[in-house]
Protein backbone atom coordinates (compact mmCIF):
# COMPACT_ATOMS: atom_id res chain seq x y z
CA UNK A 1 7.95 -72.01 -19.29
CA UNK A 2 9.19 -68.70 -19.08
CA UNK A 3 10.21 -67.17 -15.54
CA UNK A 4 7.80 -64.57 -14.58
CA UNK A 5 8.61 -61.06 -14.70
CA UNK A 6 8.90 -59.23 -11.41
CA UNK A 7 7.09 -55.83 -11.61
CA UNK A 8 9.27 -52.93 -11.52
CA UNK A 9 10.01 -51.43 -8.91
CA UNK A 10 9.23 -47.49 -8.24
CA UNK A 11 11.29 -45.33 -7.45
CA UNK A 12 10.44 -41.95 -5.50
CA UNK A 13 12.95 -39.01 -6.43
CA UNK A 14 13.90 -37.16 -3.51
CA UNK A 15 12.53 -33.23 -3.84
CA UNK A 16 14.87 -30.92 -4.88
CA UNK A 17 15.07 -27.39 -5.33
CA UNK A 18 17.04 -24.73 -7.40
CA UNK A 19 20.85 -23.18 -6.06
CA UNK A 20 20.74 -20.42 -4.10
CA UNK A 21 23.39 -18.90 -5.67
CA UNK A 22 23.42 -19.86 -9.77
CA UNK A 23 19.67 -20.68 -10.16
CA UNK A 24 20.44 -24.52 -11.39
CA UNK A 25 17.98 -26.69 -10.53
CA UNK A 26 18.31 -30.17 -9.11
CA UNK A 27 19.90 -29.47 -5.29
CA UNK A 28 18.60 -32.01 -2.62
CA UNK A 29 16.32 -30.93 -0.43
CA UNK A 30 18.90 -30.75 2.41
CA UNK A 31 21.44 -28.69 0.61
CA UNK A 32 21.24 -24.89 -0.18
CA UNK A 33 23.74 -25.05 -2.78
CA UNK A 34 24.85 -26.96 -6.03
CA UNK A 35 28.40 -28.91 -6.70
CA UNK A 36 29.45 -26.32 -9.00
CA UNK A 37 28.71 -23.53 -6.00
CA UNK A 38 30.04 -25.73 -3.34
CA UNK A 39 32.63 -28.17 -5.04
CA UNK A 40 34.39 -28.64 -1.46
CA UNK A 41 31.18 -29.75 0.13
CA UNK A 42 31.55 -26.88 2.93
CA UNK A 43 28.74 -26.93 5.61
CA UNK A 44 25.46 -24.74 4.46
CA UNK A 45 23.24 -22.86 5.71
CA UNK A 46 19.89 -24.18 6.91
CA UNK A 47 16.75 -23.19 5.46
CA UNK A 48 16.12 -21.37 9.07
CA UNK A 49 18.72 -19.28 7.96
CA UNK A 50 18.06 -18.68 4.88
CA UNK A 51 14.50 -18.40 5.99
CA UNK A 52 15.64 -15.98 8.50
CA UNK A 53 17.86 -13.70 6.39
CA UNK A 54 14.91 -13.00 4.01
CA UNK A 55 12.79 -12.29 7.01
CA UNK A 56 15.14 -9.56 8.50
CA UNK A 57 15.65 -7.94 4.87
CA UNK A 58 12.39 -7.41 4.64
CA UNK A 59 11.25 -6.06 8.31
CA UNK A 60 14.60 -3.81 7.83
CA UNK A 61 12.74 -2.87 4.58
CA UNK A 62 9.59 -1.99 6.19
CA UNK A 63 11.48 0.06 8.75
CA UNK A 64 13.42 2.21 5.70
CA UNK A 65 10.17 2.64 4.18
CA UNK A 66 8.36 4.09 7.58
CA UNK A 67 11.30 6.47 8.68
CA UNK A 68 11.05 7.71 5.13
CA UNK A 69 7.71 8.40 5.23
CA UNK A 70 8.02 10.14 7.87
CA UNK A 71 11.01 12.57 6.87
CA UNK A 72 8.66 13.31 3.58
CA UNK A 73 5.54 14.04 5.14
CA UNK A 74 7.18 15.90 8.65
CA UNK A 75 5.28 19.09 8.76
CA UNK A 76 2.62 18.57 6.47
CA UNK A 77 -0.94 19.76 8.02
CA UNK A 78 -3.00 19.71 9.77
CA UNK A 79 -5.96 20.79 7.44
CA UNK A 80 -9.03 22.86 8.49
CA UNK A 81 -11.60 22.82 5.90
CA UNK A 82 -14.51 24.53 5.42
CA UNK A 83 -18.01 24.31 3.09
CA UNK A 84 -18.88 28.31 1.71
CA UNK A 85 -21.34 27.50 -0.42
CA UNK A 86 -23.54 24.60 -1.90
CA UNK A 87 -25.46 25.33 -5.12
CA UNK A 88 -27.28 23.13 -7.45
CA UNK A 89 -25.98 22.71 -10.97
CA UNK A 90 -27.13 20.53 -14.09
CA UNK A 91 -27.01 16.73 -12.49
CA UNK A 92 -25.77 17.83 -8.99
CA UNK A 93 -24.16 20.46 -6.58
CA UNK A 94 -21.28 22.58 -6.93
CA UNK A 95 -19.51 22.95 -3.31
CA UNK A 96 -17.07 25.64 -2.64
CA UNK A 97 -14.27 24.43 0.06
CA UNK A 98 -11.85 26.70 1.89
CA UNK A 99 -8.90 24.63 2.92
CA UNK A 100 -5.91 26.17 4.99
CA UNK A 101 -2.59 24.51 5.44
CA UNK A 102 -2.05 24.74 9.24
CA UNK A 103 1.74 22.81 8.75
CA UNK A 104 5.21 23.84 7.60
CA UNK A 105 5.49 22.49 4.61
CA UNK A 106 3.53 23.04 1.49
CA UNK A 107 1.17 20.25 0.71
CA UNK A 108 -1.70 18.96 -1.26
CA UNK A 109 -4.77 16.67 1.02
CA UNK A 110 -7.52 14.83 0.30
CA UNK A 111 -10.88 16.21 2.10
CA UNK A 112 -13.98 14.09 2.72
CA UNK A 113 -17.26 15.67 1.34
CA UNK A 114 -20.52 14.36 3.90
CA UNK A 115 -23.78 14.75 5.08
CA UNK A 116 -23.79 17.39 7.66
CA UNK A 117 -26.40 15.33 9.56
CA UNK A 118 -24.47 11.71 9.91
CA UNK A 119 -26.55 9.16 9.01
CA UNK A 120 -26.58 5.02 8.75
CA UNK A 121 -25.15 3.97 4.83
CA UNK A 122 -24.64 8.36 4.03
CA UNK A 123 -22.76 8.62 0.95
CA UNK A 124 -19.82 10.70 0.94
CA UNK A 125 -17.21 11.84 -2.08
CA UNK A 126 -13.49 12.35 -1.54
CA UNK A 127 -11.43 15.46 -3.70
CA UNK A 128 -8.17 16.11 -3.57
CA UNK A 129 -6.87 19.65 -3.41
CA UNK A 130 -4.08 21.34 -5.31
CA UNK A 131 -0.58 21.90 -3.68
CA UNK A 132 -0.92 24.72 -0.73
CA UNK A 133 1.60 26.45 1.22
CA UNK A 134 2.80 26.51 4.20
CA UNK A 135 0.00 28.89 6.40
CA UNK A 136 -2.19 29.33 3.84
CA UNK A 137 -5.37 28.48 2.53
CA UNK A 138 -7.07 28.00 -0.72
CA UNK A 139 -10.44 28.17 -2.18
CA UNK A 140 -12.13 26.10 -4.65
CA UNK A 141 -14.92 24.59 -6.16
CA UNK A 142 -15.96 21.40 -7.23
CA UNK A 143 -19.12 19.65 -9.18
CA UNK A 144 -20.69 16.41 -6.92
CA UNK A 145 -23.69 14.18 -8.32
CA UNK A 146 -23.74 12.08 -5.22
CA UNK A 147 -26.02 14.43 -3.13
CA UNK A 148 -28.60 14.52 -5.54
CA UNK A 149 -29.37 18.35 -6.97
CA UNK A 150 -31.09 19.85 -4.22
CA UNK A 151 -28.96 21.64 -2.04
CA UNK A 152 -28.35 20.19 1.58
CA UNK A 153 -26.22 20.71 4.36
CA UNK A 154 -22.93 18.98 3.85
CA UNK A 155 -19.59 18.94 5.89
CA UNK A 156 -15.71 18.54 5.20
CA UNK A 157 -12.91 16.67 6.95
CA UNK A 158 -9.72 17.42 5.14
CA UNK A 159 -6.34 15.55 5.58
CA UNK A 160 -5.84 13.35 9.01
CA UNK A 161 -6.48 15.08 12.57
């Protein structure tokens, strides 16, 4: 008779996860660091730490971001714009915009072409101006197919009020 063969038994691995420092995979899942990065087994930090620190660098991020944002567009606009004419070209209408710089600091905007007459689902077309300076205005024109070619009324918001 031979003895029967007990069925071998399976073992789990325990997860693991790469070194926070070198990269090398294999750490257990309760250590942040590797023997090679820790070869005196000092105490680590948690994964609420670590957790944490990556958390902070990233909110102190988005803070650096906004307060430069704000030093590069201080003193930029307001924008008044203005519709001077509406004519219909081949395949749509070319609009003529006044827009005047009202800030400190030269600037380029984006302006909002509408319906004059605000409607449910209106259409509307965004253009973006070239650079102006400080307390003063430009004039330009620009081709729009989204208004059909029949000329209607049609109003501007340029940059944010």
């Amino acid at each position: 008779m031979t003895p029967a063969s007990a069925p071998a038994v399976r073992r789990e691995l325990e997860p693991t996860h790469p070194c926070i420092r070198c990269g090398r995979d294999g750490v257990p899942a309760d250590a942040g660091l590797c023997e090679l990065c820790n070869p005196l087994e000092l105490s680590q930090p948690s994964a609420t730490q670590m957790h944490g620190i990556a958390a902070a660098g990233i909110l102190g991020f988005i803070v650096v971001l906004a307060v430069l944002g704000r030093v590069v567009l201080a003193g930029t606009g307001p924008f008044a714009g203005q519709i001077t004419g509406v004519v219909s070209t081949a395949g749509g209408l070319s609009v003529t915009l006044d827009v005047a710089n009202e800030g400190t600091n030269a600037s380029a905007t984006t302006c909002i072409i509408s319906e004059a007459v605000p409607r449910f689902g209106a259409t509307s077309e965004s253009v973006q101006t070239a650079r102006i300076a400080a307390g003063s205005s430009i004039s330009f024109t620009t081709t729009t197919t989204r208004f059909g070619s029949e000329p209607i009324g049609l109003t501007v918001t340029c940059g944010s009020r």
